[in-house]
N, C-alpha and C. Protein backbone atom coordinates (compact mmCIF):
# COMPACT_ATOMS: atom_id res chain seq x y z
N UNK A 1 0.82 -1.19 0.00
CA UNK A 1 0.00 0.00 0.00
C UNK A 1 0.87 1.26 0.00
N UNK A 2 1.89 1.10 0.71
CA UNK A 2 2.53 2.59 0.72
C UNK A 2 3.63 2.11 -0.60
N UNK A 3 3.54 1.19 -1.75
CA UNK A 3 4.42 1.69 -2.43
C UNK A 3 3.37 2.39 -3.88
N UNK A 4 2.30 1.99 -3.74
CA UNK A 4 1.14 2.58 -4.51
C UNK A 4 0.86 4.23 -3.52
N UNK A 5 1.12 4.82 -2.81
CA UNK A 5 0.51 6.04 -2.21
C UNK A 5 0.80 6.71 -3.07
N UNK A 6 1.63 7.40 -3.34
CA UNK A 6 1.78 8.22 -3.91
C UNK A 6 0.91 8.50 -5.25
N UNK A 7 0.23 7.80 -6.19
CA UNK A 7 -0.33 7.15 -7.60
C UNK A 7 -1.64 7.67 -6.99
N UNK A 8 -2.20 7.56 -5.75
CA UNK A 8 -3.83 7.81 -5.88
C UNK A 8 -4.18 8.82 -5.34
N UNK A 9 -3.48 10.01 -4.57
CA UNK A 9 -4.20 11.62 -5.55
C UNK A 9 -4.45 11.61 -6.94
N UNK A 10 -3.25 11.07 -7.86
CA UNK A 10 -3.68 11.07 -9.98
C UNK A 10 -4.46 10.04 -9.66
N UNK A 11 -4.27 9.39 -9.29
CA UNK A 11 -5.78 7.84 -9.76
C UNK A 11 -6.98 8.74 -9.26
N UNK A 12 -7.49 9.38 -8.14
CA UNK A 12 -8.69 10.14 -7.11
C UNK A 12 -9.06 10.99 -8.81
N UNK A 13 -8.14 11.85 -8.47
CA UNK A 13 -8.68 12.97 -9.68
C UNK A 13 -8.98 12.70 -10.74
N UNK A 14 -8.16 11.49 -11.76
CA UNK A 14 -8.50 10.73 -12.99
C UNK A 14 -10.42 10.39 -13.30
N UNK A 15 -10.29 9.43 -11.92
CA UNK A 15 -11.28 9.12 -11.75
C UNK A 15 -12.50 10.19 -11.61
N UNK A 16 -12.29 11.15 -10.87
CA UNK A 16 -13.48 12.12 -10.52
C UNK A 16 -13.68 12.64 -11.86
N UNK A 17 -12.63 13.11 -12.81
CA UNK A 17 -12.98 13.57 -14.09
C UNK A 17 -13.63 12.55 -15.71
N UNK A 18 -13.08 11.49 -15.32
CA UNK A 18 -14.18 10.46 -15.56
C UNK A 18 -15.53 10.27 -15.68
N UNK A 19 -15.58 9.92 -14.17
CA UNK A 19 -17.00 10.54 -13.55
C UNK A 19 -17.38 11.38 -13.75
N UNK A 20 -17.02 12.24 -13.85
CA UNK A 20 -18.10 13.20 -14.34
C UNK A 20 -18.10 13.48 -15.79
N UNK A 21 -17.60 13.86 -16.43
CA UNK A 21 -17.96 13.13 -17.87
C UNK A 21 -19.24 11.90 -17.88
N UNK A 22 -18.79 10.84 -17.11
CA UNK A 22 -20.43 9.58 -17.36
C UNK A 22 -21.12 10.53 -16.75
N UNK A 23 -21.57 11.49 -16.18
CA UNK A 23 -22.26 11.82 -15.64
C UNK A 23 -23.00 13.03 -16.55
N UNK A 24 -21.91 13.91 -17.08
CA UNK A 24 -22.59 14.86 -17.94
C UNK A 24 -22.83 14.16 -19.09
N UNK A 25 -23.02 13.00 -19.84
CA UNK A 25 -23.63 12.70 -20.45
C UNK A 25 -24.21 11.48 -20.63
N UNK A 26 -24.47 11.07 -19.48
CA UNK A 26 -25.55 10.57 -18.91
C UNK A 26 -27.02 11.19 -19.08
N UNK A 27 -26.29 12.82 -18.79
CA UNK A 27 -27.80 13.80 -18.98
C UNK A 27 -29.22 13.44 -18.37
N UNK A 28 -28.90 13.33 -16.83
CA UNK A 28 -30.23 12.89 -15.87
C UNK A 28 -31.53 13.77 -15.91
N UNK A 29 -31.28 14.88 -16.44
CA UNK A 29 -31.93 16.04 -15.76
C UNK A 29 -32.53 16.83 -17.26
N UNK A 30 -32.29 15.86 -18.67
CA UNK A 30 -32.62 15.89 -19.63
C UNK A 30 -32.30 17.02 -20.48
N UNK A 31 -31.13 17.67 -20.30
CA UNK A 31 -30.81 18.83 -20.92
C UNK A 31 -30.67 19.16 -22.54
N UNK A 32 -30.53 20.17 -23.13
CA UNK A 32 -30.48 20.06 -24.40
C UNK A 32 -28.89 19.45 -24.96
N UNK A 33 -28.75 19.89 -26.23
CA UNK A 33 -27.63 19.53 -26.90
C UNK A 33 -26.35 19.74 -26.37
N UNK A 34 -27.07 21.61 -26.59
CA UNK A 34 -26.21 22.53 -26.26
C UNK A 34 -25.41 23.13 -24.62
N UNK A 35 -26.63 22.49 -24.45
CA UNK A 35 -25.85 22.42 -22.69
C UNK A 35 -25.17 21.37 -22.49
N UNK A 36 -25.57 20.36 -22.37
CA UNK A 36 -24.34 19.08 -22.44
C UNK A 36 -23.19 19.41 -22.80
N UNK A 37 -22.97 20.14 -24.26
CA UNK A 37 -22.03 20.07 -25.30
C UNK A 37 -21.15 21.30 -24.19
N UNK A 38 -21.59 22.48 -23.39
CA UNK A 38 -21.30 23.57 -22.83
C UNK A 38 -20.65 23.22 -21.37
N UNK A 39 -21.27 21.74 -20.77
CA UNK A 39 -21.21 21.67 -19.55
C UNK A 39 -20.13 20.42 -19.89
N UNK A 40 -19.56 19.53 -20.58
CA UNK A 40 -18.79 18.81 -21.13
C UNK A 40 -17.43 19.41 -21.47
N UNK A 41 -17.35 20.55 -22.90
CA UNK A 41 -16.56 21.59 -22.71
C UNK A 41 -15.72 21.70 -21.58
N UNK A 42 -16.42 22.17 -20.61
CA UNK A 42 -15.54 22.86 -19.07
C UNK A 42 -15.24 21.85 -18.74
N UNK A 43 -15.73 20.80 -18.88
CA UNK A 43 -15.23 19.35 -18.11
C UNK A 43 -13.50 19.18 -18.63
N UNK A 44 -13.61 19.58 -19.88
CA UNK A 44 -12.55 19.36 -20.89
C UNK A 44 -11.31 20.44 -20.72
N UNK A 45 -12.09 21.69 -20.52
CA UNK A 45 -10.69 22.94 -19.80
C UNK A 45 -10.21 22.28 -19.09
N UNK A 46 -11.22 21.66 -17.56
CA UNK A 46 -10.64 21.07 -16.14
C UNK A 46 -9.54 20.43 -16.12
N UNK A 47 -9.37 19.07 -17.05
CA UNK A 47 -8.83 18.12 -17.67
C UNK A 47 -7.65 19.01 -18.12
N UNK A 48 -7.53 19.52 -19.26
CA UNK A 48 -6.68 20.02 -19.62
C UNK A 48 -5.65 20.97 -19.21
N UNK A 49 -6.14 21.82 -17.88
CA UNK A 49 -5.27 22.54 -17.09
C UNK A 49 -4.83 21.62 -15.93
N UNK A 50 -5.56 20.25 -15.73
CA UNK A 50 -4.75 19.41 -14.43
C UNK A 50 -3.80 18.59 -15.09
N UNK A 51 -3.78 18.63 -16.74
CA UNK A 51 -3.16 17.30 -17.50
C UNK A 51 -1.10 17.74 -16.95
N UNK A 52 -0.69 19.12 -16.75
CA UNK A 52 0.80 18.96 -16.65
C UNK A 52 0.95 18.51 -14.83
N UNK A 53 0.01 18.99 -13.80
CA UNK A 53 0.58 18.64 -12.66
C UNK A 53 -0.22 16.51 -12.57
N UNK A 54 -0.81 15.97 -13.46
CA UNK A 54 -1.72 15.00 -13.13
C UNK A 54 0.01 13.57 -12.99
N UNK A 55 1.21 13.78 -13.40
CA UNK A 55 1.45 13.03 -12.73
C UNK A 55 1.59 11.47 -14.08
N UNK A 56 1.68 10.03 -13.61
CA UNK A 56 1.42 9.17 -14.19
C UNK A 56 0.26 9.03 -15.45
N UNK A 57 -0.44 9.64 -14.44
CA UNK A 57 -2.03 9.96 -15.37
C UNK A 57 -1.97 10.31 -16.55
N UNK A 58 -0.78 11.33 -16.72
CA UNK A 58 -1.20 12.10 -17.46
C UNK A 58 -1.36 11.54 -19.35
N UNK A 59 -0.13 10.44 -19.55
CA UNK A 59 -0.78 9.81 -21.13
C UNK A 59 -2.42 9.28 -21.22
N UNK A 60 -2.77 9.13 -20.37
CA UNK A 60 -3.96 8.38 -19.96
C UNK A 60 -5.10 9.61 -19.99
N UNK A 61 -5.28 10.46 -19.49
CA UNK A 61 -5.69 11.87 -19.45
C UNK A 61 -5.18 12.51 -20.61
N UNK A 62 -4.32 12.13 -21.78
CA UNK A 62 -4.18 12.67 -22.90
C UNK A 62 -4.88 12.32 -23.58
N UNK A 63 -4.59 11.04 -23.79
CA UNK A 63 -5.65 9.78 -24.70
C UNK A 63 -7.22 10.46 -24.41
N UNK A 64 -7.79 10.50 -23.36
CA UNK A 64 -8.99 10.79 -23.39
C UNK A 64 -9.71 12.18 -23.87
N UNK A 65 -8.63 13.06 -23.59
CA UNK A 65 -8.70 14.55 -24.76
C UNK A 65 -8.62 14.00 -26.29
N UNK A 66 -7.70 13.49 -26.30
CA UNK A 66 -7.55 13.06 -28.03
C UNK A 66 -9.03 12.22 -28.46
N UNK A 67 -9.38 11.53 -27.83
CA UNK A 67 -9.90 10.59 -28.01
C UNK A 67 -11.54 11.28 -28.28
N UNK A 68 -12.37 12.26 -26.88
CA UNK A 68 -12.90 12.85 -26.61
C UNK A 68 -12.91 14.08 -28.00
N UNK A 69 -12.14 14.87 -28.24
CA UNK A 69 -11.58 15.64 -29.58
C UNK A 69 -12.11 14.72 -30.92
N UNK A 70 -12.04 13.88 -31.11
CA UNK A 70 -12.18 13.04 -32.26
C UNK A 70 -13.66 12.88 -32.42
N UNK A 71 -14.35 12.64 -30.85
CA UNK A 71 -15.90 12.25 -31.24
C UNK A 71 -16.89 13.86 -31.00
N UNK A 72 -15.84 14.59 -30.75
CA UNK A 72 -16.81 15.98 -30.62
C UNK A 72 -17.95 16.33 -31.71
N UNK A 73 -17.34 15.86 -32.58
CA UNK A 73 -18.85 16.21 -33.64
C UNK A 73 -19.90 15.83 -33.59
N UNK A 74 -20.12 14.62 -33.51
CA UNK A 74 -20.76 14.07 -33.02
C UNK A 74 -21.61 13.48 -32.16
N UNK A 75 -20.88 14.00 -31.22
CA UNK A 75 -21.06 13.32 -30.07
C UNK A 75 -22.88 13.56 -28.96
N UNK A 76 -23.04 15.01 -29.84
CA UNK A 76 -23.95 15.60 -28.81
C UNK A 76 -25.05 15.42 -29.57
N UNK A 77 -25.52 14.96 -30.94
CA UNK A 77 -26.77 15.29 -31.39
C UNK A 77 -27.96 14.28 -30.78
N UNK A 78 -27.75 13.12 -30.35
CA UNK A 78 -28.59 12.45 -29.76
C UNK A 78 -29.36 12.85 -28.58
N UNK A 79 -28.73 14.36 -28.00
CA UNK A 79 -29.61 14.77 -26.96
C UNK A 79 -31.07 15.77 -27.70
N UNK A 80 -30.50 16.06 -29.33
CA UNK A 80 -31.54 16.58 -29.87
C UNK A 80 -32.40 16.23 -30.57
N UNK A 81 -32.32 15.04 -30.52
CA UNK A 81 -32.64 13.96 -32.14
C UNK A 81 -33.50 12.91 -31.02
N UNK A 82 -34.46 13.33 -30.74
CA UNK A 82 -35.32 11.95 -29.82
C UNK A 82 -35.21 10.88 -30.95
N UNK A 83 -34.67 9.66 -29.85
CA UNK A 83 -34.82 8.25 -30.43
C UNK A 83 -33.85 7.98 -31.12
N UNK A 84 -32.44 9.07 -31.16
CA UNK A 84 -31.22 8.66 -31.87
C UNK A 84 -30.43 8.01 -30.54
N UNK A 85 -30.21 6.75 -30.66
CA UNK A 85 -29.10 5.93 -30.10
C UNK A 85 -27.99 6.77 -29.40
N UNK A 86 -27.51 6.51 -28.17
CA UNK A 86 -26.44 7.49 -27.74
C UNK A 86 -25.32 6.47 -27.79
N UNK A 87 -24.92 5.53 -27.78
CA UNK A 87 -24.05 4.81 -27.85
C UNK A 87 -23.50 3.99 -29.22
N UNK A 88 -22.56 3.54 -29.61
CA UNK A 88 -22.28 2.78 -30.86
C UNK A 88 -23.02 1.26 -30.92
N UNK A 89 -23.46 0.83 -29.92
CA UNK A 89 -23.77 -0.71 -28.99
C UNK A 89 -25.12 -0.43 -29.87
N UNK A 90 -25.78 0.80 -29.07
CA UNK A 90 -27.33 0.82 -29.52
C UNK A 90 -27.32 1.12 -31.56
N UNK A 91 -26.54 1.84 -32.05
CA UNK A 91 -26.37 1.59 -33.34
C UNK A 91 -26.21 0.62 -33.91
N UNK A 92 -25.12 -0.19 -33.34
CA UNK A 92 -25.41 -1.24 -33.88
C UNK A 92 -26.33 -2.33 -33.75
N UNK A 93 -27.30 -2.56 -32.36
CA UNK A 93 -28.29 -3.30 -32.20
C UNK A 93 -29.43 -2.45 -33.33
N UNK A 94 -29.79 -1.54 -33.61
CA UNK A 94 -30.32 -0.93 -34.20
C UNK A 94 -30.41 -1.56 -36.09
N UNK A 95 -28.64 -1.45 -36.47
CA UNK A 95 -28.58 -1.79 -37.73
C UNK A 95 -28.67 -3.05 -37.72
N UNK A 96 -28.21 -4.25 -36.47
CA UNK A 96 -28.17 -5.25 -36.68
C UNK A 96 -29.96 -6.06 -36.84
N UNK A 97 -30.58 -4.98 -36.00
CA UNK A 97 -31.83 -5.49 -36.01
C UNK A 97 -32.70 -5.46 -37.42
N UNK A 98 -32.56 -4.29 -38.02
CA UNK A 98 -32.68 -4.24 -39.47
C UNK A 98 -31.90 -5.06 -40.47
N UNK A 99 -30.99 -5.81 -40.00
CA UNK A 99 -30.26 -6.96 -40.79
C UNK A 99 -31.03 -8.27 -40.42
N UNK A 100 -31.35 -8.24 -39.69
CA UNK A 100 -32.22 -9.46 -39.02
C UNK A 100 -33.33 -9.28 -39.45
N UNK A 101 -34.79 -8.59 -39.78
CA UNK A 101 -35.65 -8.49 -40.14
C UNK A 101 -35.56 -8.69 -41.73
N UNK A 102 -34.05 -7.75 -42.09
CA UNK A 102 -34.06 -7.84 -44.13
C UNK A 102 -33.95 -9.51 -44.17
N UNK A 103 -33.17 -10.32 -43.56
CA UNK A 103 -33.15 -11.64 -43.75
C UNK A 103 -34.24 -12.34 -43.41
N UNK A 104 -35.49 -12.32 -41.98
CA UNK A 104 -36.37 -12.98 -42.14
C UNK A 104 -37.41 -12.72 -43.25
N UNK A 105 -37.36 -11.50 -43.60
CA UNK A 105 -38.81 -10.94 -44.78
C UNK A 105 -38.12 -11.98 -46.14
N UNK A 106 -37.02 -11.78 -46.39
CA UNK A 106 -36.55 -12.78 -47.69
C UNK A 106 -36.21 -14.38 -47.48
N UNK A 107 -36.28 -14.39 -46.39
CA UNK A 107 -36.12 -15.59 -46.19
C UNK A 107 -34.69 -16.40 -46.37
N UNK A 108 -33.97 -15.20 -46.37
CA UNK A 108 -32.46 -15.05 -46.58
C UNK A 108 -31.62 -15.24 -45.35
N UNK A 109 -30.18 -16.55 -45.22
CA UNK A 109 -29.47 -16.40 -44.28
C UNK A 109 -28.17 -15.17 -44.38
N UNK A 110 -28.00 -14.66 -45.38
CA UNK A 110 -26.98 -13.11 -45.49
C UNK A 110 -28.27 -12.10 -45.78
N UNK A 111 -27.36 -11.05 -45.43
CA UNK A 111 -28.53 -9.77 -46.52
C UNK A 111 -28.33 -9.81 -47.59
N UNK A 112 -29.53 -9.22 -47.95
CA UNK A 112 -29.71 -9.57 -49.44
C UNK A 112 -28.98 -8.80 -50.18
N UNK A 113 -28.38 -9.18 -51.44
CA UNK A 113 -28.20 -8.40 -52.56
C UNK A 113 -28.18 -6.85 -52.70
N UNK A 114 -29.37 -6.35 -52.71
CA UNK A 114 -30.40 -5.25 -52.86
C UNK A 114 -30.13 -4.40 -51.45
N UNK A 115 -29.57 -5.10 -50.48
CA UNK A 115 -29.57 -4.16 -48.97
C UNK A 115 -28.38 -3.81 -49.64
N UNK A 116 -26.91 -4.53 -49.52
CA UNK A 116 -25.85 -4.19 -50.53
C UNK A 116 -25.98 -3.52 -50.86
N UNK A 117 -26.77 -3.49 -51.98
CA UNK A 117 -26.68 -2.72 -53.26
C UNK A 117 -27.45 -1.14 -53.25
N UNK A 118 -28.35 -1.10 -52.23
CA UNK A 118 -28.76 0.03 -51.85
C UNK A 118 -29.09 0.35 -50.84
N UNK A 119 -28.01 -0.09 -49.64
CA UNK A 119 -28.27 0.06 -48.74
C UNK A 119 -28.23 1.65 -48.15
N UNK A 120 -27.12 2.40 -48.69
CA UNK A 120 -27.08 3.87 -48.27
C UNK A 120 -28.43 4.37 -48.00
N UNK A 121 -29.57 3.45 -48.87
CA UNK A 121 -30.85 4.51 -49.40
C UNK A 121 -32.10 3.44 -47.77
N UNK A 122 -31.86 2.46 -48.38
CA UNK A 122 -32.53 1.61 -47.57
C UNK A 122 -32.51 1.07 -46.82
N UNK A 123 -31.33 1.42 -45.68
CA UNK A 123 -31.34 1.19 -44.18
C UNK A 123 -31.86 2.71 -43.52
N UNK A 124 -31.53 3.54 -44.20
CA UNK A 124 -32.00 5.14 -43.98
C UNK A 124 -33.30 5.21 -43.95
N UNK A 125 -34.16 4.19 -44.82
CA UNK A 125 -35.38 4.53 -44.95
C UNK A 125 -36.06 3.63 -43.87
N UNK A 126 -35.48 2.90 -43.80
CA UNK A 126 -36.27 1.61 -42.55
C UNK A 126 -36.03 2.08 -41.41
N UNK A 127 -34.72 2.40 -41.06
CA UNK A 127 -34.77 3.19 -39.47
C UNK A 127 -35.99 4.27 -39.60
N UNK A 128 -35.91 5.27 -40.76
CA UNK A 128 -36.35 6.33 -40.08
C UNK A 128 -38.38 5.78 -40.13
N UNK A 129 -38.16 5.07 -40.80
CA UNK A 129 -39.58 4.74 -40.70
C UNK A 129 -40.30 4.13 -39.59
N UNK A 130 -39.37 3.60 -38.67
CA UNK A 130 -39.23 2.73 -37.25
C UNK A 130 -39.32 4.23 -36.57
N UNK A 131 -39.38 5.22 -36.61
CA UNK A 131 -40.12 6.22 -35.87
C UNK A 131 -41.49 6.89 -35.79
N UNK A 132 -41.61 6.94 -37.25
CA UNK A 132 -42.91 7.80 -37.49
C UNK A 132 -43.30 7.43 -39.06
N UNK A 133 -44.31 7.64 -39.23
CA UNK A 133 -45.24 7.66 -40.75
C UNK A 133 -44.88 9.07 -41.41
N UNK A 134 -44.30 8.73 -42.61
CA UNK A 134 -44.32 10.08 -43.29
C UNK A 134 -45.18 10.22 -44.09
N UNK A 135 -45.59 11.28 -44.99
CA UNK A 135 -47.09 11.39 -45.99
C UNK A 135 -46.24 11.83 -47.34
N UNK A 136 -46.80 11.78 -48.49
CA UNK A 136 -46.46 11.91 -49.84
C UNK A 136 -45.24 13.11 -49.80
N UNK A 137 -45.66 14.53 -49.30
CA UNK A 137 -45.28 15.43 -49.48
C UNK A 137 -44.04 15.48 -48.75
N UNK A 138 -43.64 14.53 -47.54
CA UNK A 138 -42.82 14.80 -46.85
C UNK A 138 -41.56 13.95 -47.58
N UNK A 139 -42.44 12.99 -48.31
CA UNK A 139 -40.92 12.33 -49.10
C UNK A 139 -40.70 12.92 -50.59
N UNK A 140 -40.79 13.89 -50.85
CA UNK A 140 -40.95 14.68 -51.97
C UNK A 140 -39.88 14.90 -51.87
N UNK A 141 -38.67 14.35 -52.79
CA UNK A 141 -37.18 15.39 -52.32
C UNK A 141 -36.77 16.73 -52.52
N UNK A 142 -36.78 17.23 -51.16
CA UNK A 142 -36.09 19.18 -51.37
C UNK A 142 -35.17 19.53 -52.53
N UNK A 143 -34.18 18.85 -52.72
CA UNK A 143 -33.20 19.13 -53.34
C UNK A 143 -33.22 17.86 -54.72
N UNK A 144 -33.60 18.57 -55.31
CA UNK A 144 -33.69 17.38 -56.86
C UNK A 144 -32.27 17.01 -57.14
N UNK A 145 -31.28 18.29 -56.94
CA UNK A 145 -30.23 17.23 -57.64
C UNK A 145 -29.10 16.72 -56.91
N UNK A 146 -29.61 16.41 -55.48
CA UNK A 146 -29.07 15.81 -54.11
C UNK A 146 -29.65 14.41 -55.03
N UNK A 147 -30.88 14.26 -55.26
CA UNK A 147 -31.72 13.06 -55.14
C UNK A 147 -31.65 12.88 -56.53
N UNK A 148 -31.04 13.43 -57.91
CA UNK A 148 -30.61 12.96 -58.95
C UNK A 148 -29.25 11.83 -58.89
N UNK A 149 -28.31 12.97 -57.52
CA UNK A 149 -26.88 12.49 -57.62
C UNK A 149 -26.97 11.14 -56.66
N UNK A 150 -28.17 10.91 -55.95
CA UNK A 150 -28.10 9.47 -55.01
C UNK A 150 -28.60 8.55 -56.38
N UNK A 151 -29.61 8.63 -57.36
CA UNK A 151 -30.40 7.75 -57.68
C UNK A 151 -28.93 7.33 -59.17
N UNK A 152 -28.21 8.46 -59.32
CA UNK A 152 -26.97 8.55 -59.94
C UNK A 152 -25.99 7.18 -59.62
N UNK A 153 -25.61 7.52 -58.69
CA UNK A 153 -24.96 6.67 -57.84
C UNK A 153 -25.51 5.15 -57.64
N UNK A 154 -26.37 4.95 -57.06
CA UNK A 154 -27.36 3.63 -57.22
C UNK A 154 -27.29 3.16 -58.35
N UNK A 155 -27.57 3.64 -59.71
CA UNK A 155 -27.81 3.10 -60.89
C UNK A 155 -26.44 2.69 -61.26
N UNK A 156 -25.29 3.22 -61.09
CA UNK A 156 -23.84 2.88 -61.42
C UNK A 156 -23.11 1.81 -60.54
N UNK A 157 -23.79 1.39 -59.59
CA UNK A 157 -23.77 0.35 -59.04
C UNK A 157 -24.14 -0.84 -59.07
N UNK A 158 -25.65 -0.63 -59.57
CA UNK A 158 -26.32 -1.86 -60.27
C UNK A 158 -25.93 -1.85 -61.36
N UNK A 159 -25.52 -1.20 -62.39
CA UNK A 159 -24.88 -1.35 -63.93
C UNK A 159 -23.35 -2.34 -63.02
N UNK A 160 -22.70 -2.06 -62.27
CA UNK A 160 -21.57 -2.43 -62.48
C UNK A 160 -21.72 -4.00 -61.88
N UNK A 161 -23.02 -4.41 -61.37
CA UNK A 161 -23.17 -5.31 -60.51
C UNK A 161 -23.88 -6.27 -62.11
N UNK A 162 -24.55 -5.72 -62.28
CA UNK A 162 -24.91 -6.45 -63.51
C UNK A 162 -23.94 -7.24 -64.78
N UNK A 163 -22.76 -6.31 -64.46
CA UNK A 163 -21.35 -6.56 -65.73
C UNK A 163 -21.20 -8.08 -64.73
N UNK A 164 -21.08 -7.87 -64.06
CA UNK A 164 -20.43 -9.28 -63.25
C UNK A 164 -21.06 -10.49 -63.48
N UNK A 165 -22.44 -10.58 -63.51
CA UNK A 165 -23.19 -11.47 -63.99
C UNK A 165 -22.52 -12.36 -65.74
N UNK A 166 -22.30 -11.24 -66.32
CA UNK A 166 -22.15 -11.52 -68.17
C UNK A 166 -20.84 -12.38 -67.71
N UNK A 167 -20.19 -11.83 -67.22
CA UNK A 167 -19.23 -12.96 -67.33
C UNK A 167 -19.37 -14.34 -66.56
N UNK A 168 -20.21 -14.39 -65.47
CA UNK A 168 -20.86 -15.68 -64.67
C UNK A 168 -21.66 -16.32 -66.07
N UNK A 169 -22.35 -16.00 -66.37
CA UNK A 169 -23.01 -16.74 -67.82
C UNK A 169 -22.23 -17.04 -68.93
N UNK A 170 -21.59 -17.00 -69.27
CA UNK A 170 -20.53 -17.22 -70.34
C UNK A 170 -19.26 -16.39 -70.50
N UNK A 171 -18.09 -16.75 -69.21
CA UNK A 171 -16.73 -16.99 -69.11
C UNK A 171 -15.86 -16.52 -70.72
N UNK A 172 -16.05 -17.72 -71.71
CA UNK A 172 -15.66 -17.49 -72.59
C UNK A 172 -15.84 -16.41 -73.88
N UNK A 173 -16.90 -16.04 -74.27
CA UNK A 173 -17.93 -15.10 -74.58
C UNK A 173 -17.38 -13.63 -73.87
N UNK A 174 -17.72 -13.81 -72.98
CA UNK A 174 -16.65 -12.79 -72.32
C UNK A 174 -15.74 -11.93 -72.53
N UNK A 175 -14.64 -12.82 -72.27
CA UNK A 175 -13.12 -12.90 -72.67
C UNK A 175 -12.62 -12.40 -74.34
N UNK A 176 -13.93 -13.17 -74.84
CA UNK A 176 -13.37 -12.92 -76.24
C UNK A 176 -14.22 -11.50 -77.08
N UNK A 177 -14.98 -11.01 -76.24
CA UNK A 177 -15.38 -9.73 -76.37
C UNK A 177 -14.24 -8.71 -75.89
N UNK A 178 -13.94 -8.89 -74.67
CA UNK A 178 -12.82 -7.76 -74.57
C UNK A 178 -11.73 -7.92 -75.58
N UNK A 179 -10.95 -9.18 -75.50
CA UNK A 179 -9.99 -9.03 -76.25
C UNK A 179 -10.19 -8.49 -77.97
N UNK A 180 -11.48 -8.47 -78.46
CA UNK A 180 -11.25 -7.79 -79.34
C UNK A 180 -11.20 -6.18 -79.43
N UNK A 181 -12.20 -5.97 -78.60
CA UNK A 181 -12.39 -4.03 -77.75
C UNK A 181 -11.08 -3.86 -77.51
N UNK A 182 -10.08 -4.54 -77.51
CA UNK A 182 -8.69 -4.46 -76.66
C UNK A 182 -7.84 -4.52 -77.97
N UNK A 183 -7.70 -5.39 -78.79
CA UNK A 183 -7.22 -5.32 -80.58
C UNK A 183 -7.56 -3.71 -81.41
N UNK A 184 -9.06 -4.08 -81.16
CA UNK A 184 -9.91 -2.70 -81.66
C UNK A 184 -8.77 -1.54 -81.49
N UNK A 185 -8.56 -1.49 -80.20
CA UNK A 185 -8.31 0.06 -79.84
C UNK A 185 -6.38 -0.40 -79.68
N UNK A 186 -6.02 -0.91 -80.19
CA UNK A 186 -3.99 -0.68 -80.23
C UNK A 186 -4.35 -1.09 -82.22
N UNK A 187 -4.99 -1.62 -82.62
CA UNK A 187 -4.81 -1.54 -84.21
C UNK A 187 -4.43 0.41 -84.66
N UNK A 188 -3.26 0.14 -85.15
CA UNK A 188 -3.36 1.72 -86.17
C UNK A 188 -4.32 1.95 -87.14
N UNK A 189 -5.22 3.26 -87.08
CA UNK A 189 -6.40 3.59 -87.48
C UNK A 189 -5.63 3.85 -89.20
């Protein structure tokens, strides 16, 4: 015990700043975004002006600035977004649960094809539909050529998913199509 004394004033304080962090966003008292994000902050000065006297602590108390720094963007919208997941655990029970339902509706042991293949569009649409009913007008897209450049994208995916097939059906056929596209274009015109 007394060759550990010295270590737990930095272990006491580590810990209290810890703690409180689970605690400010924990968010008991149901605060907004922006307060969390405000009352977290100072948590983060605290931290950062005890990080040169903290001692052993202190790579450890770095890591968690760095670390903390990295998810700041993020980190706070679930206090504004009722029913957005605050943890990565609940995201992924979330997506996994929508992987589990795309496989019982098809009767499929992987996801299907089509989740693959459009999933950007159609895991987006199944979560958000697992909240609320939307009406005609609300899925009307704002921005046409946001929703040109997704349906863009999608289609160049299934074109490229489709090339893969031609050669599953005839290998040879194939082969001997490129190599002439490939003659074609080194012959001198």
């Amino acid at each position: 015990m007394s060759q550990t004394a010295d270590l737990w004033p930095d272990v006491k304080k580590g810990f209290a700043h810890v703690h409180q962090a689970a605690h400010i966003l924990g968010n008991k008292d149901h605060a907004s975004g922006s307060t969390i994000r405000r009352r977290y902050r100072k948590l983060v000065q605290a931290i950062e002006q005890d990080l040169p006297t903290s001692g052993e602590l202190r790579p450890s108390l770095a890591h968690f600035l760095k670390v903390t720094e990295s998810y700041q963007p993020g980190l706070f919208h679930c206090y504004d977004v009722a029913d957005l997941p605050r943890t990565n655990n609940a995201l992924e029970q979330l997506f996994g649960s929508m992987r589990h339902h795309e496989r019982r509706c098809t009767g499929r042991k992987v996801a299907s094809p089509s989740l693959v293949l459009r999933g950007s569009v159609r895991i987006i649409a199944g979560v958000g539909t697992r909240l609320r009913s939307y009406n005609g007008a609300e899925l009307a897209p704002a921005d046409l050529n946001a929703w040109q450049e997704i349906r863009h994208g999608l289609e160049k995916r299934r074109q490229a998913r489709a090339l893969r097939h031609r050669f599953r059906r005839d290998p040879t056929g194939f082969l001997q199509r490129l190599e002439r596209i490939l003659l074609k274009a080194t012959l001198p015109v």
